[in-house]
N, C-alpha and C. Protein backbone atom coordinates (compact mmCIF):
# COMPACT_ATOMS: atom_id res chain seq x y z
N UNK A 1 1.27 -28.46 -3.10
CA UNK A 1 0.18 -28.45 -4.06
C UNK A 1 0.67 -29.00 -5.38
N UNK A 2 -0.22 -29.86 -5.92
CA UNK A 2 -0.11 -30.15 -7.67
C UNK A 2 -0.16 -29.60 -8.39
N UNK A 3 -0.30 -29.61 -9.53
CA UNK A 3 -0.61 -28.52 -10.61
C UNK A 3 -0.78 -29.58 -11.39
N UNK A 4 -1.97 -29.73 -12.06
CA UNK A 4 -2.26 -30.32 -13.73
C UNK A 4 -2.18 -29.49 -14.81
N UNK A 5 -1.15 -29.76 -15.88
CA UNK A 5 -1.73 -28.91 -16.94
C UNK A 5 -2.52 -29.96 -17.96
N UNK A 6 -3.22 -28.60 -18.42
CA UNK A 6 -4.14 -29.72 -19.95
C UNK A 6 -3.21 -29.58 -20.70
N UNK A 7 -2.99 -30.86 -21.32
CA UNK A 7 -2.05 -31.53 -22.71
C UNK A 7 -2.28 -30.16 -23.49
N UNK A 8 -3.21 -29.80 -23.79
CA UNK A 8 -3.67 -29.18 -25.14
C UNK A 8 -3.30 -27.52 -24.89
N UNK A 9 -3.30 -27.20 -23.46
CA UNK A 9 -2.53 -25.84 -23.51
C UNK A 9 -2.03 -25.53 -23.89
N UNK A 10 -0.37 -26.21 -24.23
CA UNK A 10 0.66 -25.62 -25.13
C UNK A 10 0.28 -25.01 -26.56
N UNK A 11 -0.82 -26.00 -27.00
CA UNK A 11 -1.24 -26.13 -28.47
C UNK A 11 -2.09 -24.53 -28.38
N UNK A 12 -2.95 -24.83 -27.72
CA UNK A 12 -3.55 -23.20 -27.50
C UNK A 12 -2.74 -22.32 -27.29
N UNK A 13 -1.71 -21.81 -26.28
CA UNK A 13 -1.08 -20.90 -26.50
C UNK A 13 -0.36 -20.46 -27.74
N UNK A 14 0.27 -21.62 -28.39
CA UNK A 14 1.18 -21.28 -29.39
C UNK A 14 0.09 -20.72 -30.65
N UNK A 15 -1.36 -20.85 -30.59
CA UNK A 15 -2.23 -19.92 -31.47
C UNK A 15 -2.48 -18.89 -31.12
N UNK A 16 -2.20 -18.16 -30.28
CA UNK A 16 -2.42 -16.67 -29.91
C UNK A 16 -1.51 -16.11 -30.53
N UNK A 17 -1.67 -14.86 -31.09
CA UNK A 17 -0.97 -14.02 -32.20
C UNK A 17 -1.05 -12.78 -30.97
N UNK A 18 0.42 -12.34 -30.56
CA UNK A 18 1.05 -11.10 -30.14
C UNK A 18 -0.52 -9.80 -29.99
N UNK A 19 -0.41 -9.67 -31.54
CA UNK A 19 -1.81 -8.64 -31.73
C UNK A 19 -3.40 -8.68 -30.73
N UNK A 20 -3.27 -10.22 -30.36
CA UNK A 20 -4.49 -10.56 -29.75
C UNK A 20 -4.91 -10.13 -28.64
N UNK A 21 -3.36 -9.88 -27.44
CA UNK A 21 -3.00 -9.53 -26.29
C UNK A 21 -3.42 -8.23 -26.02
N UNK A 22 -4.72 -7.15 -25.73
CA UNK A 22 -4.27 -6.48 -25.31
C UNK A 22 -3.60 -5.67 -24.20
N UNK A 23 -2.25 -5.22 -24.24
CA UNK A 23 -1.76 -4.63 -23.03
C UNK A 23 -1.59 -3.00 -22.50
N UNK A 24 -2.46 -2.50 -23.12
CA UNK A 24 -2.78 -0.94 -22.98
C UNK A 24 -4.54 -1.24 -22.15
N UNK A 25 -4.72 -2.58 -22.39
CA UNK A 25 -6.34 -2.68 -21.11
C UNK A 25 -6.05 -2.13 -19.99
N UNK A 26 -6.62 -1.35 -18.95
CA UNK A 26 -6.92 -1.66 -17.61
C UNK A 26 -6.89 -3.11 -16.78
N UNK A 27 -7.49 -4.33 -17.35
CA UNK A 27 -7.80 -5.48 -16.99
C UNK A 27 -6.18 -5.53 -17.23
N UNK A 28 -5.67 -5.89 -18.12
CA UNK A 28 -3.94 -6.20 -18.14
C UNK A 28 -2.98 -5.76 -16.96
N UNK A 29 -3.67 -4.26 -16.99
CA UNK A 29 -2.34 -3.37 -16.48
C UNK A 29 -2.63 -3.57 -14.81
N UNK A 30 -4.05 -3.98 -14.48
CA UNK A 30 -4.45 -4.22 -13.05
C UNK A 30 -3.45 -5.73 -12.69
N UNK A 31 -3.58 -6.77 -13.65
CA UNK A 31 -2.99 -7.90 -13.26
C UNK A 31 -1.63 -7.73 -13.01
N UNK A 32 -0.96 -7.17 -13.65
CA UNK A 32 0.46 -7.08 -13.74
C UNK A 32 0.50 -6.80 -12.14
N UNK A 33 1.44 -8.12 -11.44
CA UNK A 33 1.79 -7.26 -10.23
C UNK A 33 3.40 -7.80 -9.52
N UNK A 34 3.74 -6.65 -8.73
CA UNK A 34 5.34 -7.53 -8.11
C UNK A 34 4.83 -7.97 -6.81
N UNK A 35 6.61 -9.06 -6.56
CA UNK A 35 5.92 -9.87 -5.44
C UNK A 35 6.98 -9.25 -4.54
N UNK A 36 6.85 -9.46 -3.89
CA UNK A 36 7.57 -9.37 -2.23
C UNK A 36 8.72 -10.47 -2.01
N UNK A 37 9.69 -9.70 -0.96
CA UNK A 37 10.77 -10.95 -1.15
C UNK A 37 10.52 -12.15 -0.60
N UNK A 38 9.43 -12.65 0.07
CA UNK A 38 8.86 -13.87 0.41
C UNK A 38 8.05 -14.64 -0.20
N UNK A 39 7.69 -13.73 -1.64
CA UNK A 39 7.37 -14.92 -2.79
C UNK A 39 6.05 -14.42 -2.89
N UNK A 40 5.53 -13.60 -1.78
CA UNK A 40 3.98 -13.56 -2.11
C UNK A 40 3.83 -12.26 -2.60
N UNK A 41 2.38 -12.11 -3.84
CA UNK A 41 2.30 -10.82 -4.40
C UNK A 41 1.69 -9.92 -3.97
N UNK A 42 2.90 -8.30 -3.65
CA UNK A 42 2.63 -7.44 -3.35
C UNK A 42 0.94 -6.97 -3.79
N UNK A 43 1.02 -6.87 -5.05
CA UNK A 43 -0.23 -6.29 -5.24
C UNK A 43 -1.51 -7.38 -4.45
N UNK A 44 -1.28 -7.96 -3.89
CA UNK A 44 -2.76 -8.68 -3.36
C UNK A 44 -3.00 -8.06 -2.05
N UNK A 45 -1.76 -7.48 -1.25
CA UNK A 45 -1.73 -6.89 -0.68
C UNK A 45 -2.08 -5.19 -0.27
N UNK A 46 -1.74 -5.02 -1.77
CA UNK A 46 -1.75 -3.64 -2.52
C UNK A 46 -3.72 -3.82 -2.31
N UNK A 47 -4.13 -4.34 -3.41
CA UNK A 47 -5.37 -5.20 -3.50
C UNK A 47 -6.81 -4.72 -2.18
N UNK A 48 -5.98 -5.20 -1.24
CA UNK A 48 -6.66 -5.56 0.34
C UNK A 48 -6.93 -4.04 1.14
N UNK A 49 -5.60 -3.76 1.07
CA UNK A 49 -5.44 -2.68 1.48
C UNK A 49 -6.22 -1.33 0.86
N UNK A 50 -6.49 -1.36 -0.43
CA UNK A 50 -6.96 -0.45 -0.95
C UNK A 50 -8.88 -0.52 -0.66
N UNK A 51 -9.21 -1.73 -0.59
CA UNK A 51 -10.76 -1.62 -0.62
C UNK A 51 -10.78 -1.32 1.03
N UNK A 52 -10.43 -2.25 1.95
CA UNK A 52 -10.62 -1.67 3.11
C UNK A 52 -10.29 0.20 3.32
N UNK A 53 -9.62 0.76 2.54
CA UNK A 53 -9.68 2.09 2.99
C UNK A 53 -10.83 2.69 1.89
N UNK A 54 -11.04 2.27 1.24
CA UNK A 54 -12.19 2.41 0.46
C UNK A 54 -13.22 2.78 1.16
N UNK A 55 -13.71 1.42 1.79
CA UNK A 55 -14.94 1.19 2.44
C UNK A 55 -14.49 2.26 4.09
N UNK A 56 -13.56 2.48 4.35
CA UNK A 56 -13.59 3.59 4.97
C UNK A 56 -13.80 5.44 4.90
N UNK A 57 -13.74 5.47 3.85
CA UNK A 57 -14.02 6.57 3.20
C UNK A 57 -12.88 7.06 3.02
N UNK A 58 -12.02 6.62 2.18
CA UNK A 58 -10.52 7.28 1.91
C UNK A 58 -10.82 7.75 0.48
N UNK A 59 -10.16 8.67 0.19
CA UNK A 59 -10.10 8.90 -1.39
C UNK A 59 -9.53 7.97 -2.13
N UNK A 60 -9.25 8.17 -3.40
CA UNK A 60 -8.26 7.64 -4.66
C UNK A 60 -7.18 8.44 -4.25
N UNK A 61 -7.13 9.77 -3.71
CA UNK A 61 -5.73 10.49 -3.80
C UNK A 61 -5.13 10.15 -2.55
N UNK A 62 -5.87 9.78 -1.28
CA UNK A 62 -5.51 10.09 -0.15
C UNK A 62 -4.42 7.93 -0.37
N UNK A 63 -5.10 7.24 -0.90
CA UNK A 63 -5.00 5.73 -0.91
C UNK A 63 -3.82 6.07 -1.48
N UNK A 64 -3.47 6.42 -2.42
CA UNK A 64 -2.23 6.47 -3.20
C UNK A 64 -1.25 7.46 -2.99
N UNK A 65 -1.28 8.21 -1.91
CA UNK A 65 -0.26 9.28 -0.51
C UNK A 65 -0.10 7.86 -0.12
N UNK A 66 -0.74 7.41 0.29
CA UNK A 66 -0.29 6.25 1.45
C UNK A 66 0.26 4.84 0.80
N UNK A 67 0.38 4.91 -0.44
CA UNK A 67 0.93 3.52 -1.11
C UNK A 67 2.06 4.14 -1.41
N UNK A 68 1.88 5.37 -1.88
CA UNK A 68 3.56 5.60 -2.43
C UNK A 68 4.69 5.70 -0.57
N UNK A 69 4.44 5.85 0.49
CA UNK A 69 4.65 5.74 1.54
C UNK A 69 5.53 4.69 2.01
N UNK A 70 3.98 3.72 1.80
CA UNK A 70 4.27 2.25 2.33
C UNK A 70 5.29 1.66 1.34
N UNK A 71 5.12 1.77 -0.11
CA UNK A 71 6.39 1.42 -0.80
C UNK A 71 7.67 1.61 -0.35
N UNK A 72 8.03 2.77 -0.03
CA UNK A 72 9.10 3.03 0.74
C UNK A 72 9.37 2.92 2.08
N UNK A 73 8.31 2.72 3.18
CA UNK A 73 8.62 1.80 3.93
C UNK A 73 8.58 0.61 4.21
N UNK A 74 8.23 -0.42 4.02
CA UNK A 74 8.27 -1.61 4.13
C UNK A 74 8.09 -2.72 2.44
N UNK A 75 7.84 -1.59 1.52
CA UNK A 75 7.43 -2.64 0.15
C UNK A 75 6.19 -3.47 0.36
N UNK A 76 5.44 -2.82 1.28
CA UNK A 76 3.72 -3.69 1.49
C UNK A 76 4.28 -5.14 2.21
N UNK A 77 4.93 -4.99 2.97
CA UNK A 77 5.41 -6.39 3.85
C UNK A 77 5.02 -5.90 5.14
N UNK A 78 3.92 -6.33 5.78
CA UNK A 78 3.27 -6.56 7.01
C UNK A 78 4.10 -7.29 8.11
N UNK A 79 5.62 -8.05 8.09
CA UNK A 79 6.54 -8.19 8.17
C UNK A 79 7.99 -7.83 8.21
N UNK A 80 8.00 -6.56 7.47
CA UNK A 80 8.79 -5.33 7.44
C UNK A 80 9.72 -5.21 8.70
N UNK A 81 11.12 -5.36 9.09
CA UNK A 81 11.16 -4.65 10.15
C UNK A 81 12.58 -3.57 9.74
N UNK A 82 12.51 -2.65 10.15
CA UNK A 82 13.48 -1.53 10.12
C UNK A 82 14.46 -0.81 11.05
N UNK A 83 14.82 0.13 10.83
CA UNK A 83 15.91 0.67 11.79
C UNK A 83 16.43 -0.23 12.75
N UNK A 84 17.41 -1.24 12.44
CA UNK A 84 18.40 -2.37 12.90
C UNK A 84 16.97 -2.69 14.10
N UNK A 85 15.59 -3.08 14.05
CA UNK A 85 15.07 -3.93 14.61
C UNK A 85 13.90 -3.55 15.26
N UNK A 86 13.91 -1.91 15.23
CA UNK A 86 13.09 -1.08 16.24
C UNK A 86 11.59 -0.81 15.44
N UNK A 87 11.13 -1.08 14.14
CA UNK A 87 10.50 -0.58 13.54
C UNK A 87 9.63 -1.54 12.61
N UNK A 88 8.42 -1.71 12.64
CA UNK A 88 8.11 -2.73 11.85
C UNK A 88 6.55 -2.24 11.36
N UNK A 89 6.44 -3.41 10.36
CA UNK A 89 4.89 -3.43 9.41
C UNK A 89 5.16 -2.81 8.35
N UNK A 90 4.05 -2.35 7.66
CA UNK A 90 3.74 -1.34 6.49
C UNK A 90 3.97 -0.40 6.73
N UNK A 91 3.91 0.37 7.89
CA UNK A 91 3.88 1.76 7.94
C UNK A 91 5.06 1.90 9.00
N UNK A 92 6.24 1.00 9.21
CA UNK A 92 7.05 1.13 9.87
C UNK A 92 6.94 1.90 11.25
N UNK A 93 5.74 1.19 12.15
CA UNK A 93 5.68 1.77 13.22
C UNK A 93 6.76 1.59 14.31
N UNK A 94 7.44 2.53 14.64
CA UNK A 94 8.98 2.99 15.28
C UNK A 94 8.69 2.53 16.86
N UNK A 95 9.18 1.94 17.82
CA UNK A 95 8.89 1.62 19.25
C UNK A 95 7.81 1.74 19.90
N UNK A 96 7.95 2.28 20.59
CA UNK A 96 6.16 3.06 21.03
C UNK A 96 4.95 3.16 20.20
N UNK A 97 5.23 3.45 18.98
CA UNK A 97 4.16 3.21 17.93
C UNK A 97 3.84 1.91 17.61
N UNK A 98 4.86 0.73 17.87
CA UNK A 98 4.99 -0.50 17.90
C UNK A 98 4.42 -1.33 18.62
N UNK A 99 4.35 -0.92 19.95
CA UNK A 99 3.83 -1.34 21.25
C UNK A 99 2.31 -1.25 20.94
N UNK A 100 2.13 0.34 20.11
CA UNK A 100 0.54 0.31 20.64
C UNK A 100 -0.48 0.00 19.28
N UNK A 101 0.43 -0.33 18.36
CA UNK A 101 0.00 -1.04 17.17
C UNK A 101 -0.38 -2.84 17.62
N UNK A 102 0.23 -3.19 18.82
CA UNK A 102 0.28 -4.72 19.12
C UNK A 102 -0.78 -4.80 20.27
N UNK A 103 -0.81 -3.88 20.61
CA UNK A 103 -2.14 -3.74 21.96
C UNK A 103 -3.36 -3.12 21.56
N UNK A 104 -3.66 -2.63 20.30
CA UNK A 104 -4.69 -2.21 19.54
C UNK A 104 -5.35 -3.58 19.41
N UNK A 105 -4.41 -3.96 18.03
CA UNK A 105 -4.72 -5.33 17.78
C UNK A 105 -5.08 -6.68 18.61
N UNK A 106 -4.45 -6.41 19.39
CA UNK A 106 -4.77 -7.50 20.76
C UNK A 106 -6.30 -7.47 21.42
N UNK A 107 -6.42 -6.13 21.38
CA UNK A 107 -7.47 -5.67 22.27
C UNK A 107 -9.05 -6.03 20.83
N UNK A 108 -8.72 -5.75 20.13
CA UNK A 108 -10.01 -5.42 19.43
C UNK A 108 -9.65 -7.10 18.06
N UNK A 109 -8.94 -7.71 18.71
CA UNK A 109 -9.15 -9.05 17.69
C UNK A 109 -8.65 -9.53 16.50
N UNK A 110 -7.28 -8.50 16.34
CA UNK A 110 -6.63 -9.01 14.95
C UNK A 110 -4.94 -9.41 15.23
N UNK A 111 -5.12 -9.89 14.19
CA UNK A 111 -3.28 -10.38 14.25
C UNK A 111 -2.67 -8.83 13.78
N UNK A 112 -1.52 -8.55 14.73
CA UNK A 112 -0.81 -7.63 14.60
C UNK A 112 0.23 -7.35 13.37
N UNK A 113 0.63 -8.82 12.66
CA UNK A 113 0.91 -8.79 11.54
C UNK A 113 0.25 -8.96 10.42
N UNK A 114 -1.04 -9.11 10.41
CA UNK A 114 -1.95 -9.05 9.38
C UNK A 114 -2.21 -7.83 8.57
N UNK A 115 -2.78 -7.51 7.57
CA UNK A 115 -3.14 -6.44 6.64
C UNK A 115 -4.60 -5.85 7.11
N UNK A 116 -5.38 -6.49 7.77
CA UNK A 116 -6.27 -6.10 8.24
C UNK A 116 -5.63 -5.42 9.77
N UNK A 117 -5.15 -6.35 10.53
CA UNK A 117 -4.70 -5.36 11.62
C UNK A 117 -4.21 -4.28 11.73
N UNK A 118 -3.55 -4.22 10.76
CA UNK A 118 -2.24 -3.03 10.48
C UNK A 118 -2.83 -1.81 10.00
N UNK A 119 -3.93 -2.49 9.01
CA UNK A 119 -4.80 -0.93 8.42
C UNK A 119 -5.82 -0.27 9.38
N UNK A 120 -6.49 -1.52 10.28
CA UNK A 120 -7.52 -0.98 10.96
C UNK A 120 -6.61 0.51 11.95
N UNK A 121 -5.49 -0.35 12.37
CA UNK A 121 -4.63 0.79 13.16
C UNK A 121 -4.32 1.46 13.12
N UNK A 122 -3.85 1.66 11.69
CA UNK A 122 -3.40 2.77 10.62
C UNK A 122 -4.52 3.85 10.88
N UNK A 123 -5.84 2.86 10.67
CA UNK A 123 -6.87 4.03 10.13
C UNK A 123 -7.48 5.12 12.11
N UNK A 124 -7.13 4.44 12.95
CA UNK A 124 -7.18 4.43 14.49
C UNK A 124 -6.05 5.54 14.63
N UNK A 125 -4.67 5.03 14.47
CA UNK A 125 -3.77 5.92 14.73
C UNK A 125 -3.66 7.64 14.08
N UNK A 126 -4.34 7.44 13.18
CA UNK A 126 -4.74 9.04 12.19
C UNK A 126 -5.61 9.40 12.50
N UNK A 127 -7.12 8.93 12.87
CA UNK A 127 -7.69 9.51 13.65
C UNK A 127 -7.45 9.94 15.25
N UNK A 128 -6.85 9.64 16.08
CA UNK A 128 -6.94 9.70 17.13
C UNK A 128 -5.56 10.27 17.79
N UNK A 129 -4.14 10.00 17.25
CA UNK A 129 -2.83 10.60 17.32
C UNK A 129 -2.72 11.20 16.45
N UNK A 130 -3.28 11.38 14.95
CA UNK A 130 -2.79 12.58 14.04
C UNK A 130 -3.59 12.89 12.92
N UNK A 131 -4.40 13.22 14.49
CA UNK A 131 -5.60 14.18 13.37
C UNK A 131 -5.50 15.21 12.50
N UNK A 132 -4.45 15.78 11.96
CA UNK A 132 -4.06 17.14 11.11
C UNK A 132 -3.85 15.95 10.01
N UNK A 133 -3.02 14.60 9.67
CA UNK A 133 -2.59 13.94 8.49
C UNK A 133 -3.88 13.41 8.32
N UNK A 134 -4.63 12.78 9.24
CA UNK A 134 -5.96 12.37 9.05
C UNK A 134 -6.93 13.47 8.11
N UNK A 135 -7.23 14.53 8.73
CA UNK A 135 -7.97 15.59 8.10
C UNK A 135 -7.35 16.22 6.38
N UNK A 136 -6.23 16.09 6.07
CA UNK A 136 -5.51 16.59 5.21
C UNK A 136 -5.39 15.12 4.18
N UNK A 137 -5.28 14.17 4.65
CA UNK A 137 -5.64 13.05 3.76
C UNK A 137 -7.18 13.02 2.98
N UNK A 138 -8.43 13.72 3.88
CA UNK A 138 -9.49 13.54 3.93
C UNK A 138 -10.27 14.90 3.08
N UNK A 139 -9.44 15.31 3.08
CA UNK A 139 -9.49 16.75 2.18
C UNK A 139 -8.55 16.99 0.74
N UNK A 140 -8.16 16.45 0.81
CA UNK A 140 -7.23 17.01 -0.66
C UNK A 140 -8.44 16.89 -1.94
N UNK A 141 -8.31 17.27 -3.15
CA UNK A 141 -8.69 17.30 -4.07
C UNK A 141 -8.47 16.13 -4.46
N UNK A 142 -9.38 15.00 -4.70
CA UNK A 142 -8.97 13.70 -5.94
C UNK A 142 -8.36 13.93 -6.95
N UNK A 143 -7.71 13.76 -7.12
CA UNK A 143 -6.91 14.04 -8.51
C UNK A 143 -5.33 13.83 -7.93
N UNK A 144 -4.57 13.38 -8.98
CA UNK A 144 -3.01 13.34 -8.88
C UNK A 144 -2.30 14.25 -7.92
N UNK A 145 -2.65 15.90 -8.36
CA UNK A 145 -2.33 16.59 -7.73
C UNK A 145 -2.57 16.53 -6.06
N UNK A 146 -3.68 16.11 -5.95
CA UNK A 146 -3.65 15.88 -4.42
C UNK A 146 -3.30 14.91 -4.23
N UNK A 147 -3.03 13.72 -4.26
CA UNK A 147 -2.28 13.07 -3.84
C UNK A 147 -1.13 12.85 -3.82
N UNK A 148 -0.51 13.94 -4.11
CA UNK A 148 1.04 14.24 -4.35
C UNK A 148 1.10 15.17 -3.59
N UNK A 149 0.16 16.29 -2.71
CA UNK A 149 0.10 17.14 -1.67
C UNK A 149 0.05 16.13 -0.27
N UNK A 150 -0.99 15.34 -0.46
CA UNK A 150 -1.23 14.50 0.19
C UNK A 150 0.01 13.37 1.06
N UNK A 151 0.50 12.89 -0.24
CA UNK A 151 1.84 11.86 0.00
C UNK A 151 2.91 12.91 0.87
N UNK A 152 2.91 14.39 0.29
CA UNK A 152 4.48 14.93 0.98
C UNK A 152 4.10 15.07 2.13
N UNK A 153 2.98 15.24 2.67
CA UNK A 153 2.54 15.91 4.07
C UNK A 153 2.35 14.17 5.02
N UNK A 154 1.73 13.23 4.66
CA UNK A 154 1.87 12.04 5.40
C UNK A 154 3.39 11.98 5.49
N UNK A 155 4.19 11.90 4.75
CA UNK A 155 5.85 11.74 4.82
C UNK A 155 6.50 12.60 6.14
N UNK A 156 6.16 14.16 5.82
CA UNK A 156 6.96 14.80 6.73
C UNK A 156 5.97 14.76 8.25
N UNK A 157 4.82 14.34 8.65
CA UNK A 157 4.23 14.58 9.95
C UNK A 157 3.76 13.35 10.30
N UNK A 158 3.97 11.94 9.29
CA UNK A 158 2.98 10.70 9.62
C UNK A 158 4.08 10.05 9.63
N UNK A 159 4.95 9.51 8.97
CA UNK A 159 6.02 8.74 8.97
C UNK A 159 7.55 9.05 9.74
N UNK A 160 7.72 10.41 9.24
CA UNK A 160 8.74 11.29 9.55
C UNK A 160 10.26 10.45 9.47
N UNK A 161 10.40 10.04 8.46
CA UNK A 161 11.73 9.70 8.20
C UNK A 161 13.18 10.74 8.24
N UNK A 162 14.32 10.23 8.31
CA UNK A 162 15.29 11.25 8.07
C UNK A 162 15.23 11.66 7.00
N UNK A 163 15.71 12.99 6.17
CA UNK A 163 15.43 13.98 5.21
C UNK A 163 14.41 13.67 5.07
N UNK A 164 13.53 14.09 5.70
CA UNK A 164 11.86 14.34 5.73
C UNK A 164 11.24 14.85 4.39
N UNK A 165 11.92 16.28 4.24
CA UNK A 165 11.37 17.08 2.86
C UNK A 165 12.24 16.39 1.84
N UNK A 166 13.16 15.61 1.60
CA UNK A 166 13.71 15.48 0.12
C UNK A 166 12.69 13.97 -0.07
N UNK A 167 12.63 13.11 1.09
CA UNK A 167 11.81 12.01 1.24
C UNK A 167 10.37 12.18 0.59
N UNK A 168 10.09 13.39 1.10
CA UNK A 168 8.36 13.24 0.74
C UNK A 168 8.06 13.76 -0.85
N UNK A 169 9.32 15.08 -1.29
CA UNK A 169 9.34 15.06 -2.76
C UNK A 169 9.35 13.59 -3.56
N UNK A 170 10.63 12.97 -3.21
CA UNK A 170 10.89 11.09 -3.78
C UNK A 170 9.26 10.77 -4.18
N UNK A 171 9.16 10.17 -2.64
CA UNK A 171 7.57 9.35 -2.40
C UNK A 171 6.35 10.29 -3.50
N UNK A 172 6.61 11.35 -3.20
CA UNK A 172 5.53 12.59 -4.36
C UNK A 172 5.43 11.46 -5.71
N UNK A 173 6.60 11.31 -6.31
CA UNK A 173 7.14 11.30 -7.43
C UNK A 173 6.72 9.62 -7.87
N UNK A 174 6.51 9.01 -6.79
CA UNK A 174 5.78 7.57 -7.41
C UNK A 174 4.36 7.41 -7.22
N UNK A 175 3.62 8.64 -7.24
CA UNK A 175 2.30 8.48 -6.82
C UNK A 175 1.43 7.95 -8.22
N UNK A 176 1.89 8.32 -9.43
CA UNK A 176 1.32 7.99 -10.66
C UNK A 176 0.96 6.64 -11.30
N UNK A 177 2.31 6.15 -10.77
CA UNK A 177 1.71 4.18 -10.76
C UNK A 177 0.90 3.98 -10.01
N UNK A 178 0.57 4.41 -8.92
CA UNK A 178 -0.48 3.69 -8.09
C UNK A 178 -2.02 4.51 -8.73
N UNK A 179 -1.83 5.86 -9.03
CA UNK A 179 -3.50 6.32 -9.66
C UNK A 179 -3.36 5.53 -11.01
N UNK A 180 -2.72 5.20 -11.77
CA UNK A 180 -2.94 4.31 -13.21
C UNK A 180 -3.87 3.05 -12.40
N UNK A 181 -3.09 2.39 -11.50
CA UNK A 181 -3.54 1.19 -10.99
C UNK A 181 -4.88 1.47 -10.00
N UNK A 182 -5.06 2.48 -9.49
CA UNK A 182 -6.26 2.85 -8.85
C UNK A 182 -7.35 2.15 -9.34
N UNK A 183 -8.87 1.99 -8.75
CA UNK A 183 -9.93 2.47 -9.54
C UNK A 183 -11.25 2.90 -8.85
């Protein structure tokens, strides 16, 4: 791809005065986003992921249990793979969870590495294999606080990493960037 710039940009930027910027907006603090080690930006991903569980009926608290999660497993890389090879996506689905994350998708029409595939499955696999994280996502109180009840309990029964409980305190503990960035 090309890129044109207008001559006269430079000239415009260099008239913006510091003061003009604000960066305490919402609109600012939404743009700000990191990218992924393949160049593309996390938050668009972040982005995608959040309205589709939206439009599913997820909370603000229950969305941001599950971002502070996915941060720590995969960094929102739908590409992700883990434990020397066995484990992949966003939600680091482990062998068997792997298999039936790729035969979901197969069956009902999405790419298995896509953000749409991965969530629809996501949202399949909690209803249907773990209905207690499902129901407890679906219940917490909106607010910070629940989603920091929310995040430790997906950690220790949805993900189940090694040190389960010091893991899901961690993950607790980054839930606040994602409700700032919420909306």
């Amino acid at each position: 791809a090309i890129l044109k710039i207008d001559p006269n940009l430079g000239e415009e930027l260099n008239n913006i005065k510091k003061e003009d910027i604000a960066t305490d907006s919402k609109e600012f603090q939404k743009s700000l986003v990191t990218y992924k080690s393949d160049g593309t930006a996390a938050g668009d991903t972040q982005a995608s992921i959040y309205k589709m569980l939206r439009e599913k009926g997820y909370s603000k608290a229950a969305i941001c249990a599950i971002f502070a999660n996915m941060e720590h497993e995969s960094g929102f890389r739908t590409d992700a793979l883990g434990d020397n090879g066995t484990s992949y996506g966003l939600c680091q689905w482990h062998e068997g969870r792997w298999d039936r994350l790729n035969s979901y998708c197969n069956e009902h029409g999405y790419d298995p590495s896509s953000v749409e595939g991965q969530v629809a499955y996501m949202d399949y696999e909690l209803q249907n294999k773990y209905p207690d994280v499902y129901n407890k996502l679906m219940s917490v109180d909106d607010t910070v606080e629940g989603a920091k009840e929310a995040s430790k309990y997906w950690t220790i029964y949805y993900e189940v990493p090694a040190n389960k409980e010091q893991q899901a305190v961690s993950r607790a503990e980054s839930i606040g960037t994602y409700w700032e960035r919420a909306s």
